[in-house]
PDB file of N, CA and C in Angstrom:
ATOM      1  N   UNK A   1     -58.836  78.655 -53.030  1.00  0.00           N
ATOM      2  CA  UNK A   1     -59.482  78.819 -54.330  1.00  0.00           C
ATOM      3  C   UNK A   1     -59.363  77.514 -55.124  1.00  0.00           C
ATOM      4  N   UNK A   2     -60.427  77.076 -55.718  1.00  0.00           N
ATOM      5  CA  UNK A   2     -60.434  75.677 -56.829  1.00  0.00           C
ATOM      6  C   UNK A   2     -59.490  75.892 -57.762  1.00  0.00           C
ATOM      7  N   UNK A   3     -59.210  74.543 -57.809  1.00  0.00           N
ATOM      8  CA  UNK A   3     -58.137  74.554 -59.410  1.00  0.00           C
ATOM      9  C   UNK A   3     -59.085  75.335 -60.346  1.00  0.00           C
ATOM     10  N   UNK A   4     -60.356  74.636 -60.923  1.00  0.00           N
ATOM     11  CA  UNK A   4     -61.242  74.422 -61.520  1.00  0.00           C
ATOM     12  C   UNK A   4     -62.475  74.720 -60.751  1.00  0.00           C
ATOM     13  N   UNK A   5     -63.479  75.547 -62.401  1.00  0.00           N
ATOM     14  CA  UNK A   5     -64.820  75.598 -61.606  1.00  0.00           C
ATOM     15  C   UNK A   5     -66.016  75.092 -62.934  1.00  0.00           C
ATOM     16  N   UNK A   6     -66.809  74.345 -62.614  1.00  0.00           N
ATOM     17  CA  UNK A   6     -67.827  73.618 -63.435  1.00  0.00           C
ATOM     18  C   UNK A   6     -68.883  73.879 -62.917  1.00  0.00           C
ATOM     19  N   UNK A   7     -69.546  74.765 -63.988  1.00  0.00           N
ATOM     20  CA  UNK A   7     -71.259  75.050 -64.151  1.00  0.00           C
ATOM     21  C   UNK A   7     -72.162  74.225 -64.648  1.00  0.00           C
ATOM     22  N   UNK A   8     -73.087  73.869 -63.625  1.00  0.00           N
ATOM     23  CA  UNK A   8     -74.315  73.432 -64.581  1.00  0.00           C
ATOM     24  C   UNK A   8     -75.358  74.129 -64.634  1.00  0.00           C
ATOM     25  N   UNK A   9     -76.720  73.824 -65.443  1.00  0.00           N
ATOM     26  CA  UNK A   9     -77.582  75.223 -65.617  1.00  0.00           C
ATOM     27  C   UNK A   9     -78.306  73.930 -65.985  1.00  0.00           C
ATOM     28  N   UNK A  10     -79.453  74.441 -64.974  1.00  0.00           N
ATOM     29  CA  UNK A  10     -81.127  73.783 -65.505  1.00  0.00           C
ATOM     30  C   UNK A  10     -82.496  74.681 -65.494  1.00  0.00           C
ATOM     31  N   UNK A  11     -83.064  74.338 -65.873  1.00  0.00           N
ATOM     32  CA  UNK A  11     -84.411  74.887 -65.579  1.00  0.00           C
ATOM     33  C   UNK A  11     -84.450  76.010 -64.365  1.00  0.00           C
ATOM     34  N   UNK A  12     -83.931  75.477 -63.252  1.00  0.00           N
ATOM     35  CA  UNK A  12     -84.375  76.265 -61.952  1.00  0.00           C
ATOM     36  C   UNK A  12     -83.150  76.306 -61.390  1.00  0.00           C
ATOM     37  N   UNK A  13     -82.179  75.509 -61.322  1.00  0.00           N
ATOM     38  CA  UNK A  13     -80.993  75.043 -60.641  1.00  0.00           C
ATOM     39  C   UNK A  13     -81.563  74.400 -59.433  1.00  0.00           C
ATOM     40  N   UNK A  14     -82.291  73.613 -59.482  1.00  0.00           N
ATOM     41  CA  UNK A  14     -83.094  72.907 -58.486  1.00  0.00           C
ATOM     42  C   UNK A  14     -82.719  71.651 -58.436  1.00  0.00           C
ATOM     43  N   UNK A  15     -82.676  70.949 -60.200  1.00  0.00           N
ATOM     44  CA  UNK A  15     -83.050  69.420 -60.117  1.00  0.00           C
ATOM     45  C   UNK A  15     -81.490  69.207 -59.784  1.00  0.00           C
ATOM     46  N   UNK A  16     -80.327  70.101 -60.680  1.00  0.00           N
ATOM     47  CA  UNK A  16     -79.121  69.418 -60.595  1.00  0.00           C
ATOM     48  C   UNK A  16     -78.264  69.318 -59.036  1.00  0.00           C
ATOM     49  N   UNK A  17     -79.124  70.237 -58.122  1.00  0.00           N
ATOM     50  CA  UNK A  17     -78.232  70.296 -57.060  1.00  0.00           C
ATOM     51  C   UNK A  17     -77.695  68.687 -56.634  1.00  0.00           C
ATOM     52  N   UNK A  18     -78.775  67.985 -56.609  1.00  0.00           N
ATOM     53  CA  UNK A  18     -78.357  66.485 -56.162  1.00  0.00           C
ATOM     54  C   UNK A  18     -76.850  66.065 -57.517  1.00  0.00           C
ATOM     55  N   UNK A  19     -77.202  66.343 -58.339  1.00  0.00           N
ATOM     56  CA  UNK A  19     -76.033  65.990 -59.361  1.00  0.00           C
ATOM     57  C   UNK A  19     -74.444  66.796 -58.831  1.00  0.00           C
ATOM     58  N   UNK A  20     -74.465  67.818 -58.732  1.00  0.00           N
ATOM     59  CA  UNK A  20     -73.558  68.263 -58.173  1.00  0.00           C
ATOM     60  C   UNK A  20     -72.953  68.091 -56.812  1.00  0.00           C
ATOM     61  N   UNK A  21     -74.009  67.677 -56.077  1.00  0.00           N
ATOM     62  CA  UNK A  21     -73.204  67.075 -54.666  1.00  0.00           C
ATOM     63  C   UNK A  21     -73.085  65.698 -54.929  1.00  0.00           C
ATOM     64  N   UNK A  22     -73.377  64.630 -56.173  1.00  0.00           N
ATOM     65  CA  UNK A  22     -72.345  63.633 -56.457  1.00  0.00           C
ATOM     66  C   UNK A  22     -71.256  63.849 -56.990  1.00  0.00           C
ATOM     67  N   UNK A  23     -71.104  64.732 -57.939  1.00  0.00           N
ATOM     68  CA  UNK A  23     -69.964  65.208 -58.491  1.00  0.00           C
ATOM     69  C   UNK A  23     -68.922  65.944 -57.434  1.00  0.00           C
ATOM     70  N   UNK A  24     -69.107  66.429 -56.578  1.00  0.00           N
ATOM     71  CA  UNK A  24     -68.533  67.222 -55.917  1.00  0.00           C
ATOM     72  C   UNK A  24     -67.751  65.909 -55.104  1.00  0.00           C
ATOM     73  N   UNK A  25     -68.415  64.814 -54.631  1.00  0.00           N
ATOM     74  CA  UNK A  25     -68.122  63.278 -54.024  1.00  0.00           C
ATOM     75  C   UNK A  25     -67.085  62.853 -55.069  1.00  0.00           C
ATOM     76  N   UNK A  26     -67.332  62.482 -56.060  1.00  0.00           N
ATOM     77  CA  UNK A  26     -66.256  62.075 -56.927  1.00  0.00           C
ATOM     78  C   UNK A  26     -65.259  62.766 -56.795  1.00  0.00           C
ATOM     79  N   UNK A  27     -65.009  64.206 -57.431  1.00  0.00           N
ATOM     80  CA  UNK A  27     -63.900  64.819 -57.302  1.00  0.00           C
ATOM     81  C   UNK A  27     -63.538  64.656 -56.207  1.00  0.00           C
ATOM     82  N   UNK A  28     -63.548  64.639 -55.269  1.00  0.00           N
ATOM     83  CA  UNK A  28     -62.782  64.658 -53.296  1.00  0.00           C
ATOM     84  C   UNK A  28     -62.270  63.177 -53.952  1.00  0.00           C
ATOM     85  N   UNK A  29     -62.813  62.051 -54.465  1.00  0.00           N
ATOM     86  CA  UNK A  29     -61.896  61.051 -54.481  1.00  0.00           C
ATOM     87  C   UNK A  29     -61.149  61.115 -55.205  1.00  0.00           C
ATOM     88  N   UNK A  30     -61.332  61.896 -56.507  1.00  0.00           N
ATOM     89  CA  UNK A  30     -60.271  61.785 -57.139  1.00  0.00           C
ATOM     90  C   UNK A  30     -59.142  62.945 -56.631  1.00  0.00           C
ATOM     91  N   UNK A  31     -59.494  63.672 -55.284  1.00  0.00           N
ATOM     92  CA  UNK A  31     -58.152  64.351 -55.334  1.00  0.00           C
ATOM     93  C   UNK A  31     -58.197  65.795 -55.926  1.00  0.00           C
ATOM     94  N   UNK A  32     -59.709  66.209 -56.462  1.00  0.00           N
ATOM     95  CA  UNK A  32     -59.511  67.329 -57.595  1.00  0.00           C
ATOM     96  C   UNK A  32     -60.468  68.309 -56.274  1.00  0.00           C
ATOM     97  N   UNK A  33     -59.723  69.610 -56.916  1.00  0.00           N
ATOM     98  CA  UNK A  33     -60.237  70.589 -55.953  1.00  0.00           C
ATOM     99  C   UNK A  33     -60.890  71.413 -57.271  1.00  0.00           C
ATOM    100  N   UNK A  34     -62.232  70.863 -57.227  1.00  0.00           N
ATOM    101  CA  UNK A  34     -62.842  72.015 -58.352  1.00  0.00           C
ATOM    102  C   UNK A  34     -64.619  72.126 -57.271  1.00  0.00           C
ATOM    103  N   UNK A  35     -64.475  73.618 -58.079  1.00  0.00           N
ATOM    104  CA  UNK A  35     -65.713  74.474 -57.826  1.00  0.00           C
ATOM    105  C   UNK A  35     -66.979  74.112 -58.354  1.00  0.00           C
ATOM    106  N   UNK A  36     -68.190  73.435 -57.623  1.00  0.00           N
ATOM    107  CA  UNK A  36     -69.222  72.631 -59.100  1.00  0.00           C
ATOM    108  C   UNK A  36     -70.065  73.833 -58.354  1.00  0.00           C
ATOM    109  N   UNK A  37     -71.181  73.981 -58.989  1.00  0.00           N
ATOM    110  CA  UNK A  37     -72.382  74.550 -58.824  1.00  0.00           C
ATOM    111  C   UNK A  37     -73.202  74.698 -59.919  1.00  0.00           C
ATOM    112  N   UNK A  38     -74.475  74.676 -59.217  1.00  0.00           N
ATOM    113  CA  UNK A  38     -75.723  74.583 -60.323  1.00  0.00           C
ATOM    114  C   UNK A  38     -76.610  76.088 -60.409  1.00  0.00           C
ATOM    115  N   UNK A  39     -76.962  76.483 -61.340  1.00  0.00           N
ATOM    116  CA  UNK A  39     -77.627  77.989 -61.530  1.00  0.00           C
ATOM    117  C   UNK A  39     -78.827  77.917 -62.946  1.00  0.00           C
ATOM    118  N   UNK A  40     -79.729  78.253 -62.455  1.00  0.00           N
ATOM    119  CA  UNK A  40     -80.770  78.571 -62.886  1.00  0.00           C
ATOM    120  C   UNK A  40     -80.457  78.906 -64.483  1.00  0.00           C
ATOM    121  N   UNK A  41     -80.997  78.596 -65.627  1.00  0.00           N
ATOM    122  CA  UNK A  41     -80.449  78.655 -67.103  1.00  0.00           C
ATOM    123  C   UNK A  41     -80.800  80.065 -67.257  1.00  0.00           C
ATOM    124  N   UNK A  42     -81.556  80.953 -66.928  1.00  0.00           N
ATOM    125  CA  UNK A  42     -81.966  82.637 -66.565  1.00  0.00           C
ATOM    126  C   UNK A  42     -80.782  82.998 -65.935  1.00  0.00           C
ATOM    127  N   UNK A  43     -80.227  82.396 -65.486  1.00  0.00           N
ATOM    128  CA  UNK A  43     -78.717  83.517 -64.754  1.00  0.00           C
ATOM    129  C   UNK A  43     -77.470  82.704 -65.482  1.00  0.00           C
ATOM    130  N   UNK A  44     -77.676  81.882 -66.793  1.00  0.00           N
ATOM    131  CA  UNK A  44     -76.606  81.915 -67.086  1.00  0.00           C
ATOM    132  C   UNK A  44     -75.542  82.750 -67.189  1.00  0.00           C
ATOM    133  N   UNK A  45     -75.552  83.956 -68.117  1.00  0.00           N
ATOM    134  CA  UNK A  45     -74.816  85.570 -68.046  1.00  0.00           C
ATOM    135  C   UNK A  45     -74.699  85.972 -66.979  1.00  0.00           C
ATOM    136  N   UNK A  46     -74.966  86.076 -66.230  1.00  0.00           N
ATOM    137  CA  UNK A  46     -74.663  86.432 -64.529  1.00  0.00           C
ATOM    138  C   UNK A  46     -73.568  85.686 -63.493  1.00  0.00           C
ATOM    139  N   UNK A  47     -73.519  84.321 -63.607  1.00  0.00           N
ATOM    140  CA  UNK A  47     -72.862  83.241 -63.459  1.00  0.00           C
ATOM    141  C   UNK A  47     -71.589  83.401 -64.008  1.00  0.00           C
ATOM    142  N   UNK A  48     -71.470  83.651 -65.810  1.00  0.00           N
ATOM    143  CA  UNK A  48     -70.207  83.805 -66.522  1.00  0.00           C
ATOM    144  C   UNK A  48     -69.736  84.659 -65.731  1.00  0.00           C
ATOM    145  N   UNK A  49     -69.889  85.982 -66.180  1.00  0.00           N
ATOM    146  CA  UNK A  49     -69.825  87.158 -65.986  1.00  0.00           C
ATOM    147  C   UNK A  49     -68.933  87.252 -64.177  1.00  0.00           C
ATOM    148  N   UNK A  50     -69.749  86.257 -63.234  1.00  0.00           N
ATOM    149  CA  UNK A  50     -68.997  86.181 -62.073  1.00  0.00           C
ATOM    150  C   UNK A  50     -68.254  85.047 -61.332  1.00  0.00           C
ATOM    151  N   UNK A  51     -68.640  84.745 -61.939  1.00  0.00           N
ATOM    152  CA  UNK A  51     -67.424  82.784 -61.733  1.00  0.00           C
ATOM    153  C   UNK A  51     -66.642  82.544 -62.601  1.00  0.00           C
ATOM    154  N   UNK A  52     -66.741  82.707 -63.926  1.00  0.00           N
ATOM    155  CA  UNK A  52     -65.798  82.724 -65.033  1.00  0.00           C
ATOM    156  C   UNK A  52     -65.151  80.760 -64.871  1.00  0.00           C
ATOM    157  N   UNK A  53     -66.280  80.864 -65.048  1.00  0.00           N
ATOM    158  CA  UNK A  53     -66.387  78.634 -65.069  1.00  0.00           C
ATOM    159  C   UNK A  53     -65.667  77.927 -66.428  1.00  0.00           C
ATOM    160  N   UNK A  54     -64.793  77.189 -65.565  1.00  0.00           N
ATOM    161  CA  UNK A  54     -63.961  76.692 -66.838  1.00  0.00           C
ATOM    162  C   UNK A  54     -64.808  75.870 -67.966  1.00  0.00           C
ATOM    163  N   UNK A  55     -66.021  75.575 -67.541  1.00  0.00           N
ATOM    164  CA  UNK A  55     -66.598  74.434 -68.529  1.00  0.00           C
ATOM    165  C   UNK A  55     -68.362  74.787 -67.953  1.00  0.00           C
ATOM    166  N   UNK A  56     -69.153  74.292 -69.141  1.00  0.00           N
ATOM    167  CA  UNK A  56     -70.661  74.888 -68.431  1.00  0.00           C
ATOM    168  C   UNK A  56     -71.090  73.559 -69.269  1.00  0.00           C
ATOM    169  N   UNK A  57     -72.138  72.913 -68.604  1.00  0.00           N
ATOM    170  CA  UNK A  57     -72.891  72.099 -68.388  1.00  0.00           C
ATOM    171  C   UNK A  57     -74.396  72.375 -68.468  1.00  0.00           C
ATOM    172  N   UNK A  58     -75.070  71.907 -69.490  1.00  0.00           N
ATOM    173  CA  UNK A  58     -76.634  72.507 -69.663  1.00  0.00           C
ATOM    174  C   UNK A  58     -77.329  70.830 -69.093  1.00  0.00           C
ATOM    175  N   UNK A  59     -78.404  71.090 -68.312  1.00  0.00           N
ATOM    176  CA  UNK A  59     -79.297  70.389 -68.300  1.00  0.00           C
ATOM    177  C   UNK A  59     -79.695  69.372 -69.784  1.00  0.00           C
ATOM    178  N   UNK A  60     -80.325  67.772 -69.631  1.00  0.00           N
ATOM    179  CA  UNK A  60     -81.085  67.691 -70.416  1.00  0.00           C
ATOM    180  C   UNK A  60     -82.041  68.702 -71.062  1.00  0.00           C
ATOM    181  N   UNK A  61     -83.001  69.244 -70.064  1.00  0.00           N
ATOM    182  CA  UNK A  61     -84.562  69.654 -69.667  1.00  0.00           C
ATOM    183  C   UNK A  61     -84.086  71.145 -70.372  1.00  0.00           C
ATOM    184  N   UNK A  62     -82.661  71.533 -70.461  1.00  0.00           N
ATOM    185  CA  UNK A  62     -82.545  72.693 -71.146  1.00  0.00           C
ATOM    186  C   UNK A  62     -81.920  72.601 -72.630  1.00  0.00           C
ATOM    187  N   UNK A  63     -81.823  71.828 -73.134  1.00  0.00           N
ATOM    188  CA  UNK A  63     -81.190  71.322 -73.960  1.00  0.00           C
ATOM    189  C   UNK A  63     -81.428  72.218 -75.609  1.00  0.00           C
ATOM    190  N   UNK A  64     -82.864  72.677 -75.563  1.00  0.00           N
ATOM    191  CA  UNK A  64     -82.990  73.631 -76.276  1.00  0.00           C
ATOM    192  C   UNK A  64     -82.537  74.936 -76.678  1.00  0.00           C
ATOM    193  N   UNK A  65     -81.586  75.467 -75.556  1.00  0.00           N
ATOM    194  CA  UNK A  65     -81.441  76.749 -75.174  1.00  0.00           C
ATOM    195  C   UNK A  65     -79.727  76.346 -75.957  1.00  0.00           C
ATOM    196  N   UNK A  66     -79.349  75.347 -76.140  1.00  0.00           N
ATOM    197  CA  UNK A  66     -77.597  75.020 -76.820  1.00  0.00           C
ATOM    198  C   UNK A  66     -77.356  75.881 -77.778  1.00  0.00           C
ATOM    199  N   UNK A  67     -77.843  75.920 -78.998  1.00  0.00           N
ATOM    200  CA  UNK A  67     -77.370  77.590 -79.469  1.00  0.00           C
ATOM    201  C   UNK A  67     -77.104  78.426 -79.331  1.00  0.00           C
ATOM    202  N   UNK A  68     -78.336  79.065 -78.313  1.00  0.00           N
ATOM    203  CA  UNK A  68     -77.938  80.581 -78.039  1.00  0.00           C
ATOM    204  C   UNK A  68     -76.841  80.609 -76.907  1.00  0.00           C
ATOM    205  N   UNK A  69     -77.082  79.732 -75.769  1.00  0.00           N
ATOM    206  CA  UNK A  69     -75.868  79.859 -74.856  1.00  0.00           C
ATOM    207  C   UNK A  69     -74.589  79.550 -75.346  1.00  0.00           C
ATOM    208  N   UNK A  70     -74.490  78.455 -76.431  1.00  0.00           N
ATOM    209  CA  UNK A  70     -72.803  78.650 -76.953  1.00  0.00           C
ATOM    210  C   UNK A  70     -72.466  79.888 -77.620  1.00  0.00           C
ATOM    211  N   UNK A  71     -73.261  80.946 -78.027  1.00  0.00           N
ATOM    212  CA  UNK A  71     -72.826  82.358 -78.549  1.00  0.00           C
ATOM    213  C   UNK A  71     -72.092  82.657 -77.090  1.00  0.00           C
ATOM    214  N   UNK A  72     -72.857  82.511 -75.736  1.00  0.00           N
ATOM    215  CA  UNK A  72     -71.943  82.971 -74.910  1.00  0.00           C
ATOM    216  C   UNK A  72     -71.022  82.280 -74.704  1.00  0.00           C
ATOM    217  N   UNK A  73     -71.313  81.349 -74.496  1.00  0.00           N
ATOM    218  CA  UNK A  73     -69.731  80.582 -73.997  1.00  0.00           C
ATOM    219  C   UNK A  73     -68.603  80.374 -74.739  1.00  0.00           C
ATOM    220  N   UNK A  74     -69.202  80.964 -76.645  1.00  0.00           N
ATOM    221  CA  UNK A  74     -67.875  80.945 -77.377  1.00  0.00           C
ATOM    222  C   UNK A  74     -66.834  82.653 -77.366  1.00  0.00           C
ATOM    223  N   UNK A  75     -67.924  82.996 -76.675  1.00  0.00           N
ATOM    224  CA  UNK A  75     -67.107  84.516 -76.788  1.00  0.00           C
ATOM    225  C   UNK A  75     -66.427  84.245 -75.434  1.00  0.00           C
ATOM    226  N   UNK A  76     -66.756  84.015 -74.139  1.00  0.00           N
ATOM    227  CA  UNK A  76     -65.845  83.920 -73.113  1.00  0.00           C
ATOM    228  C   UNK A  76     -65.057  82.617 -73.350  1.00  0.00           C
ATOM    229  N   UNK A  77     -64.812  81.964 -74.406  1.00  0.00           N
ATOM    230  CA  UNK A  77     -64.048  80.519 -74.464  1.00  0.00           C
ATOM    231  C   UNK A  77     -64.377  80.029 -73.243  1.00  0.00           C
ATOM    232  N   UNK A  78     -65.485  79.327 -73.274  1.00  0.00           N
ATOM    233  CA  UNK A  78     -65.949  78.394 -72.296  1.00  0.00           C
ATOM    234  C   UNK A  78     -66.136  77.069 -73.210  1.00  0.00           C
ATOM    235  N   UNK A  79     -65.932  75.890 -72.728  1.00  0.00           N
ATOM    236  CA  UNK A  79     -66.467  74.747 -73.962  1.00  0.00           C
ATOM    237  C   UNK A  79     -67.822  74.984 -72.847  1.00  0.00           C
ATOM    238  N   UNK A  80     -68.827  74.246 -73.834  1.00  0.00           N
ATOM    239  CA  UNK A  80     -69.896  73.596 -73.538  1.00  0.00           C
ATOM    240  C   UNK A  80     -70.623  72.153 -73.898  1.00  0.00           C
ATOM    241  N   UNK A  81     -71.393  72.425 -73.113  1.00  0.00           N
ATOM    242  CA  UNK A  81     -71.941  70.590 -73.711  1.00  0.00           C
ATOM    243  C   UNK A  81     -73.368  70.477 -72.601  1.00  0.00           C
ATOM    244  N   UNK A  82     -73.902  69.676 -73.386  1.00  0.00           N
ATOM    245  CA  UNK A  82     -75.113  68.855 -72.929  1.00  0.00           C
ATOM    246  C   UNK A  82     -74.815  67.462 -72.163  1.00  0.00           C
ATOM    247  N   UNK A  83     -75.418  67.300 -70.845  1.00  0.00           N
ATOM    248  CA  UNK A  83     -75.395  66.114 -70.105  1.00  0.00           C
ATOM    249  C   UNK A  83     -75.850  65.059 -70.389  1.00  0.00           C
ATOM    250  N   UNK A  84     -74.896  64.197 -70.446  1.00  0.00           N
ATOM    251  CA  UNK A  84     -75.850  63.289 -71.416  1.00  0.00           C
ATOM    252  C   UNK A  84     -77.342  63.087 -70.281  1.00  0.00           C
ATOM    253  N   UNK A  85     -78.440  62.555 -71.114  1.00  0.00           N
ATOM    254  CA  UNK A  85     -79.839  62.205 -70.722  1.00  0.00           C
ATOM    255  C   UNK A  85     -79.643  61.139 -69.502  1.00  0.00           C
ATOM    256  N   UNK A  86     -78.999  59.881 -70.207  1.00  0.00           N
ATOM    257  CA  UNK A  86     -79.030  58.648 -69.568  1.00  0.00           C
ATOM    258  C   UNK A  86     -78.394  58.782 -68.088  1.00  0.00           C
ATOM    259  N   UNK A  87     -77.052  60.228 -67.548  1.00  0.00           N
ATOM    260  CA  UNK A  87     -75.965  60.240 -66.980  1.00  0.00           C
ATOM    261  C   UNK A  87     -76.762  60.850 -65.475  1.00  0.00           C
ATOM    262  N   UNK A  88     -77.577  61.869 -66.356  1.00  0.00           N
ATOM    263  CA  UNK A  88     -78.415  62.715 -65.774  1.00  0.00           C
ATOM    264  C   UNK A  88     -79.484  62.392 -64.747  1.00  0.00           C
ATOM    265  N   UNK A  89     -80.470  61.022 -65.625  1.00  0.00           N
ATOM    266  CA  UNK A  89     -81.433  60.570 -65.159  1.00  0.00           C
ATOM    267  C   UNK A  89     -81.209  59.688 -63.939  1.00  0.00           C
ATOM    268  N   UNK A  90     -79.628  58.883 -64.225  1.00  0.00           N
ATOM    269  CA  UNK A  90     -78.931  58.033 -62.970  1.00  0.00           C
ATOM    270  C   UNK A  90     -78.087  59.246 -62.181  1.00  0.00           C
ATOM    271  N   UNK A  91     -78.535  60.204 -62.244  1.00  0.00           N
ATOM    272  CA  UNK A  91     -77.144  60.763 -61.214  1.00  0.00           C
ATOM    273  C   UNK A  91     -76.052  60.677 -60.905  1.00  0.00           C
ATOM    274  N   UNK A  92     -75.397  60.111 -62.082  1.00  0.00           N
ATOM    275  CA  UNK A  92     -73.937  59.365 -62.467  1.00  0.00           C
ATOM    276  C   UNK A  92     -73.319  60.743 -62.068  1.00  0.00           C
ATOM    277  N   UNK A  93     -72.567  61.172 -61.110  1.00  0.00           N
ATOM    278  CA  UNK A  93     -72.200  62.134 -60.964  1.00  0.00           C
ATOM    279  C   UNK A  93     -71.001  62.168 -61.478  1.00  0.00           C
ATOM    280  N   UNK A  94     -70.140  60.695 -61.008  1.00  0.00           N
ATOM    281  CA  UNK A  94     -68.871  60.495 -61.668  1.00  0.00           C
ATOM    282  C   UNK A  94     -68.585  60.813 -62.769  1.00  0.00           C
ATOM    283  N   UNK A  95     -69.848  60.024 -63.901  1.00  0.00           N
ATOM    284  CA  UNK A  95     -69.520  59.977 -65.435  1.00  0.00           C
ATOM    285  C   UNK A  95     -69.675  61.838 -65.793  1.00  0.00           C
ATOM    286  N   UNK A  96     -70.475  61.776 -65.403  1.00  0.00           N
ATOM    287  CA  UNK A  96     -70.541  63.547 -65.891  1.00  0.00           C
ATOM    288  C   UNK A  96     -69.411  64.664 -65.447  1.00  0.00           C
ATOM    289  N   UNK A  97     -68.776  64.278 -63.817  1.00  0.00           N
ATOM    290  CA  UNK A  97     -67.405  64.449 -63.782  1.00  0.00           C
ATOM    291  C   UNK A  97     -66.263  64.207 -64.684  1.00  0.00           C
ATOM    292  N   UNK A  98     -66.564  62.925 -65.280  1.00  0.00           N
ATOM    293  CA  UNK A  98     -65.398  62.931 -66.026  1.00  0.00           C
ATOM    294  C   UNK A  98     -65.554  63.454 -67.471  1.00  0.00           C
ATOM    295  N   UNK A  99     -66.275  63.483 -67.949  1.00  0.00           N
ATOM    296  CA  UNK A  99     -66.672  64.337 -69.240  1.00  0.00           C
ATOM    297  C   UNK A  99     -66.639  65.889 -69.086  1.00  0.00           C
ATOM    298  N   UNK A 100     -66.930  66.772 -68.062  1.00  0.00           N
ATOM    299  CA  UNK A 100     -66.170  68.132 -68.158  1.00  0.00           C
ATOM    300  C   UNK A 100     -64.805  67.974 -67.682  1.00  0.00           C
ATOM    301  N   UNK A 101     -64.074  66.769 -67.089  1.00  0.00           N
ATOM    302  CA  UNK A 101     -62.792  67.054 -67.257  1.00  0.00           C
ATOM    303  C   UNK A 101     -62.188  66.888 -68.503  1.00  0.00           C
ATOM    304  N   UNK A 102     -62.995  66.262 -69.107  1.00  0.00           N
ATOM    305  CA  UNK A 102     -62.540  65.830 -70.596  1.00  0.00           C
ATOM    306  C   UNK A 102     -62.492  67.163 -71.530  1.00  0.00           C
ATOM    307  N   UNK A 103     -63.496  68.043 -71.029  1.00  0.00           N
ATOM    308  CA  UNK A 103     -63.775  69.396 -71.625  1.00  0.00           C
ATOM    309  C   UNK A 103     -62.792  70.677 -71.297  1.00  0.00           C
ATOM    310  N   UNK A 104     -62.545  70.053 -70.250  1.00  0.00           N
ATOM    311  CA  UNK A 104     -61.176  71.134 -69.634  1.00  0.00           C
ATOM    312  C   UNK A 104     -59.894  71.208 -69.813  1.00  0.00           C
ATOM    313  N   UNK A 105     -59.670  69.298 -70.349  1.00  0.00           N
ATOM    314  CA  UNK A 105     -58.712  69.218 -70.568  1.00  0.00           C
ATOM    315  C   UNK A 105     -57.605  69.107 -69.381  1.00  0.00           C
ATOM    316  N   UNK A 106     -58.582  68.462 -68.624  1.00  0.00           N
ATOM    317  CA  UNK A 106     -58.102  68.312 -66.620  1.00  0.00           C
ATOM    318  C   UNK A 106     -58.192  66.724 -66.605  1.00  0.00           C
ATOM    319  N   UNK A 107     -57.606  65.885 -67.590  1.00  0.00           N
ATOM    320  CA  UNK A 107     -58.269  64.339 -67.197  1.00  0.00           C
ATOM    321  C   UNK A 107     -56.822  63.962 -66.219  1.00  0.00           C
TER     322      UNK A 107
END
């Protein structure tokens, strides 16, 4: 079982898969045994509800939807946050790794 598990949520859970199998690369170097996966912004509640993800990650492309999903993620104490644009567009998998560890409080 992962120490840690980190959600991201886009549009489809399509675009981020490539983001998450860099991230998933980083963590192995750094040694960290966490759970990444990407899910469709429609199954966010479904996702909580069954992964219970230490930290959730919204798409740019969903970026609109940040209100209403922090109602959920403040009732299950999840932090949340938006990827950054620039991190996203390079597939910085690292940098975006290290910013939900920053969120977890796992640095």
């Amino acid at each position: 079982m992962a120490d840690k598990t980190i959600m991201l949520a886009c549009s489809a859970g399509m675009s981020t898969s490539l983001l998450v199998s860099k991230m998933q690369n980083a963590a192995k170097e750094k040694g960290k045994d966490y759970k990444i996966f990407a899910t469709a912004a429609s199954g966010i509640q479904d996702e909580i509800d069954k992964e219970h993800p230490d930290v959730l990650m919204l798409g740019p492309q969903v970026q609109y939807m940040e209100d209403s999903v922090k109602k959920i993620t403040d009732a299950a104490g999840i932090p949340l946050t938006v990827i950054n644009m620039q991190d996203y567009g390079m597939m910085n998998g690292e940098h975006v790794l290290e910013t939900a560890q920053e969120l977890m409080g796992d640095k």
